[in-house]
N, C-alpha and C. Protein backbone atom coordinates (compact mmCIF):
# COMPACT_ATOMS: atom_id res chain seq x y z
N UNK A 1 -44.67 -100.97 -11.50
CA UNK A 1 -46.07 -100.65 -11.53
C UNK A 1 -46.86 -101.88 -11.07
N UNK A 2 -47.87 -101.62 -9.92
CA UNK A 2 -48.67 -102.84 -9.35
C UNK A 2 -49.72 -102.65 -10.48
N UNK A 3 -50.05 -103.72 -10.89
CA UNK A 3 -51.37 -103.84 -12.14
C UNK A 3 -52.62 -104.82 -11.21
N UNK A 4 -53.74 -104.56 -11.53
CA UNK A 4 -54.89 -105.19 -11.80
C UNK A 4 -55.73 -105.48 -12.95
N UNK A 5 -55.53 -106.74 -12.92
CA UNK A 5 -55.98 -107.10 -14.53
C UNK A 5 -57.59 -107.48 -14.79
N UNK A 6 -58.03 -106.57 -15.80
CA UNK A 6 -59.38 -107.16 -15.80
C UNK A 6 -59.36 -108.89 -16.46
N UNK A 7 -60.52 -108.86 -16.21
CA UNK A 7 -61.18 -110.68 -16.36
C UNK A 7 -60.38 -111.40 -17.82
N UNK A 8 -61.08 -110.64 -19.17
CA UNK A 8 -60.40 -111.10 -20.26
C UNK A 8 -59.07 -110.99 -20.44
N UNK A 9 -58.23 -109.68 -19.67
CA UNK A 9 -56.80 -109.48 -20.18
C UNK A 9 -56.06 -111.18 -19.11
N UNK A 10 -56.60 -111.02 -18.16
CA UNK A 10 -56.09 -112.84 -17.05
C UNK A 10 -56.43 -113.91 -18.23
N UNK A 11 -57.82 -114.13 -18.24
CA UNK A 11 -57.68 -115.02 -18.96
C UNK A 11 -56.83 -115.22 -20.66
N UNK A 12 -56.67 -113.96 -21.37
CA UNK A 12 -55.75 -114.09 -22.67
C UNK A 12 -54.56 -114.17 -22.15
N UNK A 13 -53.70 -114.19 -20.77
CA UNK A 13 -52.80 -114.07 -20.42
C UNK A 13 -52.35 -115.60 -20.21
N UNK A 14 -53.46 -115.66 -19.75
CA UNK A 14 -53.47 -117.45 -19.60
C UNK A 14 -53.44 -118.22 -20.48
N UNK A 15 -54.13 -118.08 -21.49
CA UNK A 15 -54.21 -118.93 -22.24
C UNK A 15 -53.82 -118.30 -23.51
N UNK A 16 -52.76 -117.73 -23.43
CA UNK A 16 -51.75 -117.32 -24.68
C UNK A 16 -52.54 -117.12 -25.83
N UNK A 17 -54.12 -116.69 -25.40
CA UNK A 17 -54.97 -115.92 -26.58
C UNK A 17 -53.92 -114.45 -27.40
N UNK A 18 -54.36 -114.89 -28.79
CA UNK A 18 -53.95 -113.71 -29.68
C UNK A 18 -54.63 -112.19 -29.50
N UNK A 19 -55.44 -112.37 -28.94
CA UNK A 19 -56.32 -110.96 -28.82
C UNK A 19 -55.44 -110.01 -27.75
N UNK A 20 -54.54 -111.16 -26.74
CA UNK A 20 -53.47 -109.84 -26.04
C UNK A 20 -52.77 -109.34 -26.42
N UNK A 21 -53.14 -107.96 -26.47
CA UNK A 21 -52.15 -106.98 -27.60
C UNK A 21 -50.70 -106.98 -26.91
N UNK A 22 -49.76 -107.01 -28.32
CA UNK A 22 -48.69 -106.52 -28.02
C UNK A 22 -48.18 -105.48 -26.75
N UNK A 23 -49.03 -104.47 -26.65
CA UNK A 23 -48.73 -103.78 -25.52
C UNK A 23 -48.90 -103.81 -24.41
N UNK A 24 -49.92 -104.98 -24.24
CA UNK A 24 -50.72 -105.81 -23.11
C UNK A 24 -49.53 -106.49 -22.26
N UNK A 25 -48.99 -107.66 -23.25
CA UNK A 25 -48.01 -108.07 -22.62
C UNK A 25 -46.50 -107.64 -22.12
N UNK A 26 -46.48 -106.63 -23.12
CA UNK A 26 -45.29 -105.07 -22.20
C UNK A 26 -45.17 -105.19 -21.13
N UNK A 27 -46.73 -104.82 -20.71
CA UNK A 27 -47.00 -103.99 -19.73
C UNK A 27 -46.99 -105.25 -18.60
N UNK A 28 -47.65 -106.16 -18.85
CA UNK A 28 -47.58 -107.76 -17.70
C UNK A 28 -45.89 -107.87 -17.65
N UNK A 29 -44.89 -108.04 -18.62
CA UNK A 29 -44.14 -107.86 -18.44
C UNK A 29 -43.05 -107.39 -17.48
N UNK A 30 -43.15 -106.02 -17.49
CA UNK A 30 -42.40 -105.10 -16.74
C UNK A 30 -43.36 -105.01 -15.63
N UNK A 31 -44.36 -104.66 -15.16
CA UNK A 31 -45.04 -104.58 -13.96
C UNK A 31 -44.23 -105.37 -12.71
N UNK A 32 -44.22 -104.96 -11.57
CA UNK A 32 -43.93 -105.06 -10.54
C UNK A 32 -44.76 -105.85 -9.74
N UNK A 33 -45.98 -106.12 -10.09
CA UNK A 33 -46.94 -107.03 -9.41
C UNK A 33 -48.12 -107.18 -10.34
N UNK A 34 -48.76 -108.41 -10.42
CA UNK A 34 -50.07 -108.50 -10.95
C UNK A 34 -51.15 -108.94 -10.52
N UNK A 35 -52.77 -108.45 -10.43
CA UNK A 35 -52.99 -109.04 -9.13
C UNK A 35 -54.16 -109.51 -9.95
N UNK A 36 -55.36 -110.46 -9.88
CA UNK A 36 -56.19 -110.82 -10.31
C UNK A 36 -57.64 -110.82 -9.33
N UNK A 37 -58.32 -110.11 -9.42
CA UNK A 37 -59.67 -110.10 -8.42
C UNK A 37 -60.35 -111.29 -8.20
N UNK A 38 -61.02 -111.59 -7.05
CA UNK A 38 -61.98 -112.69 -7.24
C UNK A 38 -62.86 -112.47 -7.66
N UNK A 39 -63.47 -110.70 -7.84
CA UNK A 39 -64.78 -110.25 -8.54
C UNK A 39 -64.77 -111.32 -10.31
N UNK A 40 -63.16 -111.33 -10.94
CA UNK A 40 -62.93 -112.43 -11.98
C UNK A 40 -62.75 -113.93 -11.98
N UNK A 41 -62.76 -114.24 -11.00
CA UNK A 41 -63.20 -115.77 -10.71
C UNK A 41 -65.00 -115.64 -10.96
N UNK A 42 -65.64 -115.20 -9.66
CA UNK A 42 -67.08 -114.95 -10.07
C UNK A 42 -67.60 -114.69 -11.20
N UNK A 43 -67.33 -113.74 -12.32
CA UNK A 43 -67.82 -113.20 -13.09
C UNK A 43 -67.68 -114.77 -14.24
N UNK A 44 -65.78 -115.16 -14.03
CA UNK A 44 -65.64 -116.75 -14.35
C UNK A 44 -67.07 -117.78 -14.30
N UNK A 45 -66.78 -117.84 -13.17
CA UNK A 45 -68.31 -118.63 -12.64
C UNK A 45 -69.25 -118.68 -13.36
N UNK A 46 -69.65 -117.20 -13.36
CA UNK A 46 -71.06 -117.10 -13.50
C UNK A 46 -71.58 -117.43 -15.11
N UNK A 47 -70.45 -116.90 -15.95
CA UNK A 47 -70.18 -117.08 -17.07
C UNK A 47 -69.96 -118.54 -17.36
N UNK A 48 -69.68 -119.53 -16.75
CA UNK A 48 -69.13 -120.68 -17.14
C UNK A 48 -70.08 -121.42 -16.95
N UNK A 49 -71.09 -121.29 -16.13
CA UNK A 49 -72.17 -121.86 -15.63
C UNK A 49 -73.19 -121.82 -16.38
N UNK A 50 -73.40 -120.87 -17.56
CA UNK A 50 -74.48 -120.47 -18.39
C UNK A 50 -73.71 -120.90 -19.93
N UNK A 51 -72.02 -121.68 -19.66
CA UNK A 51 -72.13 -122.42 -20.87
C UNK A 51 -71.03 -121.07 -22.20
N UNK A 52 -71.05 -120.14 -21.35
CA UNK A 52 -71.00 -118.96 -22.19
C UNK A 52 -68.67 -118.64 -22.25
N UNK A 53 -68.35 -119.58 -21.04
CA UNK A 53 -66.90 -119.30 -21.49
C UNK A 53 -66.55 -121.01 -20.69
N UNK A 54 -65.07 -120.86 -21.18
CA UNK A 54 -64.34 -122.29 -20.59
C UNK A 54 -62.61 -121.47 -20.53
N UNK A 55 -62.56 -121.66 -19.20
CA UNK A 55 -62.17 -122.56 -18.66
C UNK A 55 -63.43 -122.66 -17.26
N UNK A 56 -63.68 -123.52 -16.51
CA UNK A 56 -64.42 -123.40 -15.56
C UNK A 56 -63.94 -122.65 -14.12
N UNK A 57 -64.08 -121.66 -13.23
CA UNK A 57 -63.59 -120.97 -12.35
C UNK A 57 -62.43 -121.59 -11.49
N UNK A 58 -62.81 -122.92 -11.22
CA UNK A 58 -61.52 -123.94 -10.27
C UNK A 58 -60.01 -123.44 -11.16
N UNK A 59 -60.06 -124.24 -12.61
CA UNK A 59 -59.11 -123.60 -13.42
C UNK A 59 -58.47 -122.85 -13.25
N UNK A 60 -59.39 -121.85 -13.84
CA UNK A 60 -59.33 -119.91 -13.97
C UNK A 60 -58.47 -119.67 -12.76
N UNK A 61 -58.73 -120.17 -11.79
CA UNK A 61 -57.81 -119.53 -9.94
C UNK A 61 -56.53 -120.45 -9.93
N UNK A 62 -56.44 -121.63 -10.50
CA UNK A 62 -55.40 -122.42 -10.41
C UNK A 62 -54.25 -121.63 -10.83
N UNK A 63 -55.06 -121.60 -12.66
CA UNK A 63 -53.73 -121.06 -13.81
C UNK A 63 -53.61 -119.60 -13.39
N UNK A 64 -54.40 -118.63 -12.34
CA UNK A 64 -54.14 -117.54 -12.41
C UNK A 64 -52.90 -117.42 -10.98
N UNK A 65 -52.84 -118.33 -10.20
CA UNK A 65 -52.02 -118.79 -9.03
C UNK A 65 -50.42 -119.12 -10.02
N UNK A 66 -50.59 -120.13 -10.48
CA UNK A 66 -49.37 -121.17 -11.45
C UNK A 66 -49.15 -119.92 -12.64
N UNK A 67 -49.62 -118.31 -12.65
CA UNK A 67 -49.29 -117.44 -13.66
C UNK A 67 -48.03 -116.61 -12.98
N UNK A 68 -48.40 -116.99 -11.54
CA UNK A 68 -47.49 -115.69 -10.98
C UNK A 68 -48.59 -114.30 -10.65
N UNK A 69 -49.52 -114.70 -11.03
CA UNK A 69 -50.04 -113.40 -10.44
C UNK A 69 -51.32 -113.90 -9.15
N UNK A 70 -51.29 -112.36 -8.50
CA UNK A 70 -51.39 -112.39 -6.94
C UNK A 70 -53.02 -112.39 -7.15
N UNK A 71 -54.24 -113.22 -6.36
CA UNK A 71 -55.16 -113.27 -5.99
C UNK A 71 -56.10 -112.04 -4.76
N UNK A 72 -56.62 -111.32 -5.12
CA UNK A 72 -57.19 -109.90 -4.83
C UNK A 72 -58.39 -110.81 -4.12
N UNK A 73 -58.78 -110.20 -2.76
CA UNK A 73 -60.27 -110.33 -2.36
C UNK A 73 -60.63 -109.56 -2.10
N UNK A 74 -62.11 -109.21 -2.55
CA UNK A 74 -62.69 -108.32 -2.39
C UNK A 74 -63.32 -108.16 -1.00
N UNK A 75 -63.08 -106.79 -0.83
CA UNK A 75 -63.32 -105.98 0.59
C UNK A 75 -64.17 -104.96 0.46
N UNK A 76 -65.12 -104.63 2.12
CA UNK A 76 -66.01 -103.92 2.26
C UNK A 76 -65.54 -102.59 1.57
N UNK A 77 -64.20 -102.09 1.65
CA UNK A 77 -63.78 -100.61 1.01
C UNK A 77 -64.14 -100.98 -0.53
N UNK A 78 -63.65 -102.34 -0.88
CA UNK A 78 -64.04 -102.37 -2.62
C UNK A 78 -65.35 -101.75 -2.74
N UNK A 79 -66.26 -102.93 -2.45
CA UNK A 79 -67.90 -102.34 -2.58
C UNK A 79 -68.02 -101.01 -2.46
N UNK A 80 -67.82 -100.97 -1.48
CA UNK A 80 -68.17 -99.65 -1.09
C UNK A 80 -68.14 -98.35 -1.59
N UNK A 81 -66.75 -98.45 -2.65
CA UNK A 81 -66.50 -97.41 -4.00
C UNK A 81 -67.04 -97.37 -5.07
N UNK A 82 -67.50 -99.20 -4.97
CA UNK A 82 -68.58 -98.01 -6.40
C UNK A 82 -69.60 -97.49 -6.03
N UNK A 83 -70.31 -97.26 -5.53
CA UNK A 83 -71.25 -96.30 -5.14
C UNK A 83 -71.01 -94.91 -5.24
N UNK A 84 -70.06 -94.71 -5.15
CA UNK A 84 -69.24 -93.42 -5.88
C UNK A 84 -68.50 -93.11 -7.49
N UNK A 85 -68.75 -94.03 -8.10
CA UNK A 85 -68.54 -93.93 -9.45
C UNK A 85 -69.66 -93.69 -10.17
N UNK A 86 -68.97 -92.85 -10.83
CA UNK A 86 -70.12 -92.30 -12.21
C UNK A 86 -70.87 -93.43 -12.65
N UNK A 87 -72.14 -93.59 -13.82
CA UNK A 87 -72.46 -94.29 -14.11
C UNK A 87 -72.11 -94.23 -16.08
N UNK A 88 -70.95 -94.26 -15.90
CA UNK A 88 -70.05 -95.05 -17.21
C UNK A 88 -70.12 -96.30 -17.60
N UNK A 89 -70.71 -97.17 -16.78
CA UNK A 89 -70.56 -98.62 -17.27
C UNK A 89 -71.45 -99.04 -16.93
N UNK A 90 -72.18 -99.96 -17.22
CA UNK A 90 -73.26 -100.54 -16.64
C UNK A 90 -72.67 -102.15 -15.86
N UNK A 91 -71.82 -102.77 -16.32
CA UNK A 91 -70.81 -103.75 -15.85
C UNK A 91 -70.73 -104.23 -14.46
N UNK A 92 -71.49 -104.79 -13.63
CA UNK A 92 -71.15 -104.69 -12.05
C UNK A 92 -69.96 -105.26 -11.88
N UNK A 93 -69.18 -106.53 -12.70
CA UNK A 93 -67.57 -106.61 -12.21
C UNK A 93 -66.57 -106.12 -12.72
N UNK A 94 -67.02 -104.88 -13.92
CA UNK A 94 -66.07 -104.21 -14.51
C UNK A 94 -66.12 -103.33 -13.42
N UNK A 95 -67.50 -102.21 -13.26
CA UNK A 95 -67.47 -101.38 -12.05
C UNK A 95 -66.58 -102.04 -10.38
N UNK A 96 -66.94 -103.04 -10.60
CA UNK A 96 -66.18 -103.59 -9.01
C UNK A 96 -64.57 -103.53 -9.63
N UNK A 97 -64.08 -104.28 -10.25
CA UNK A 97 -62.62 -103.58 -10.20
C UNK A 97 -62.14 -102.46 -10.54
N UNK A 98 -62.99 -101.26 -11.22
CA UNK A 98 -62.65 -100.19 -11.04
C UNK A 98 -62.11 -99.59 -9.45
N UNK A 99 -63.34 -100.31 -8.98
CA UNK A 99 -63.43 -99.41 -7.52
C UNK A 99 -62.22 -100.36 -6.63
N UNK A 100 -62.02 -101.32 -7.30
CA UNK A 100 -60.37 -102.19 -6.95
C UNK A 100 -59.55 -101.38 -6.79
N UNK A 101 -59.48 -101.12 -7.78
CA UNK A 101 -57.62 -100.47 -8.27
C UNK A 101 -58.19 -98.99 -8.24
N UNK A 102 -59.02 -98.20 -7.78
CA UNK A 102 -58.93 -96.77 -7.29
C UNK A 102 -58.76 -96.97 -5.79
N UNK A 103 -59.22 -97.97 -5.20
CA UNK A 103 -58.98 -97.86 -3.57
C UNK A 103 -57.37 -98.55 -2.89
N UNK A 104 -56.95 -99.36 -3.83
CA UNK A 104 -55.69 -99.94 -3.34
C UNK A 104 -54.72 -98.84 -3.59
N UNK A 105 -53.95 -97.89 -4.32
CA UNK A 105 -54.42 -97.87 -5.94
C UNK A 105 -53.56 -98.76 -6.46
N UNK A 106 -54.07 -99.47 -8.14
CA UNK A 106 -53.54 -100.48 -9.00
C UNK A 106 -54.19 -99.62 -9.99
N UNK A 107 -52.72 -99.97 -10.90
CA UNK A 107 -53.15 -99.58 -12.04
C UNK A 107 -54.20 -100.74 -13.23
N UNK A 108 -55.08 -100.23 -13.38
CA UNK A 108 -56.43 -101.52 -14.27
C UNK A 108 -56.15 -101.56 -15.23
N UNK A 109 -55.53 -103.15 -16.34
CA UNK A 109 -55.22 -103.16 -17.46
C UNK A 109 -56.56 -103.93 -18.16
N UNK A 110 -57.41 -103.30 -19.10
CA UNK A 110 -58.30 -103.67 -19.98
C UNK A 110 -58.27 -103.17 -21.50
N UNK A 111 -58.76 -104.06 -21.99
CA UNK A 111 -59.20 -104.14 -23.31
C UNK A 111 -60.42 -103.04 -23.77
N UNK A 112 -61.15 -102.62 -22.67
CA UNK A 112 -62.56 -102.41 -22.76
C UNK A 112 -62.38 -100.82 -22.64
N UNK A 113 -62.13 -99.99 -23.77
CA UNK A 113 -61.74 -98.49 -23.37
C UNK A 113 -62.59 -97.31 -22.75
N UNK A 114 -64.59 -97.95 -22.67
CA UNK A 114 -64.96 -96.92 -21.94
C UNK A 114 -64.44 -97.31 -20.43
N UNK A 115 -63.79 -98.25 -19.34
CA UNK A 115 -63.17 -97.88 -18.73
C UNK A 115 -62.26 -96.78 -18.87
N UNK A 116 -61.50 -96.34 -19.19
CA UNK A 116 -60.59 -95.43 -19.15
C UNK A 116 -61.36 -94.07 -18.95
N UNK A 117 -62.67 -94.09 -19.07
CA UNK A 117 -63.08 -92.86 -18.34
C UNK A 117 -63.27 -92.56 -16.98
N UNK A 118 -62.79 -93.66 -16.17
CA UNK A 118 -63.11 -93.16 -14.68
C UNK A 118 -61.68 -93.35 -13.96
N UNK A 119 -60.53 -93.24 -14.53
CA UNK A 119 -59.45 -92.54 -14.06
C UNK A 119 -58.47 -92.99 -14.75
N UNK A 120 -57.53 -92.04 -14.58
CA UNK A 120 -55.78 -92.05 -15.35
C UNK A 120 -55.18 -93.37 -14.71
N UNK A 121 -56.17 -94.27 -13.84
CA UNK A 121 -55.23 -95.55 -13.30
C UNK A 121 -55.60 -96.61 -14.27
N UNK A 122 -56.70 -96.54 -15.47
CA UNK A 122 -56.88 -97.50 -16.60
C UNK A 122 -56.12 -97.59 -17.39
N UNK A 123 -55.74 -98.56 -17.82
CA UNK A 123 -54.73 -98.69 -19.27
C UNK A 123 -55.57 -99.13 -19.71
N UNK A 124 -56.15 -98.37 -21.12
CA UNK A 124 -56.89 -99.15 -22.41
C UNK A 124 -55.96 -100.18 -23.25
N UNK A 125 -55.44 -101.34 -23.15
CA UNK A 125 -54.90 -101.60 -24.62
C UNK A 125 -55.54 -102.61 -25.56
């Protein structure tokens, strides 16, 4: 299974946070590929810049490189899908990797379960 990981499940992955559930890491586990968006570097950024998370984005892309998992850039087809998603989330980089992993397809591993309403490719855990 190719995975796309949202922002918090990379970073608890990284940093051997307790909040990654048991089934979380199953699933990183056995997966066949893991890929990490840059929409989660940015969101990194933007967040790190207002003081509000650490590690700082340079980091965040290093340890997500040195994790083994694969670096995603976002493309005009990304954008371009959400504009076609319901309005379930209000989230613009949760909505942007939705529209990730429905256009590649990847399956999206989050924490955050109203994702799982905009397709059977979310794993809530």
């Amino acid at each position: 299974m190719r995975l796309l990981l949202d922002t918090h499940i990379a970073l608890w992955a990284i940093t051997a946070d307790p909040r990654l559930s048991p089934q979380a890491k199953k699933i990183l586990m056995e997966a066949e590929a893991a890929y990490v968006s840059a929409a989660s570097v940015w969101e990194i950024a933007i967040k790190h810049s207002l003081g509000k998370i650490s590690p700082g984005p340079e980091v965040f892309a290093d340890a997500v490189e040195a994790a083994g998992f694969i670096a995603l850039p976002i493309t005009a087809a990304h954008a371009g899908r959400v504009a076609r998603l319901p309005p379930l989330h209000a989230d613009p980089f949760d909505r942007l990797l939705v529209a990730q992993a429905l256009t590649e397809p990847l399956r999206l591993v989050t924490a955050d379960s109203r994702l799982a309403g905009y397709s059977e490719l979310v794993i809530a855990v």
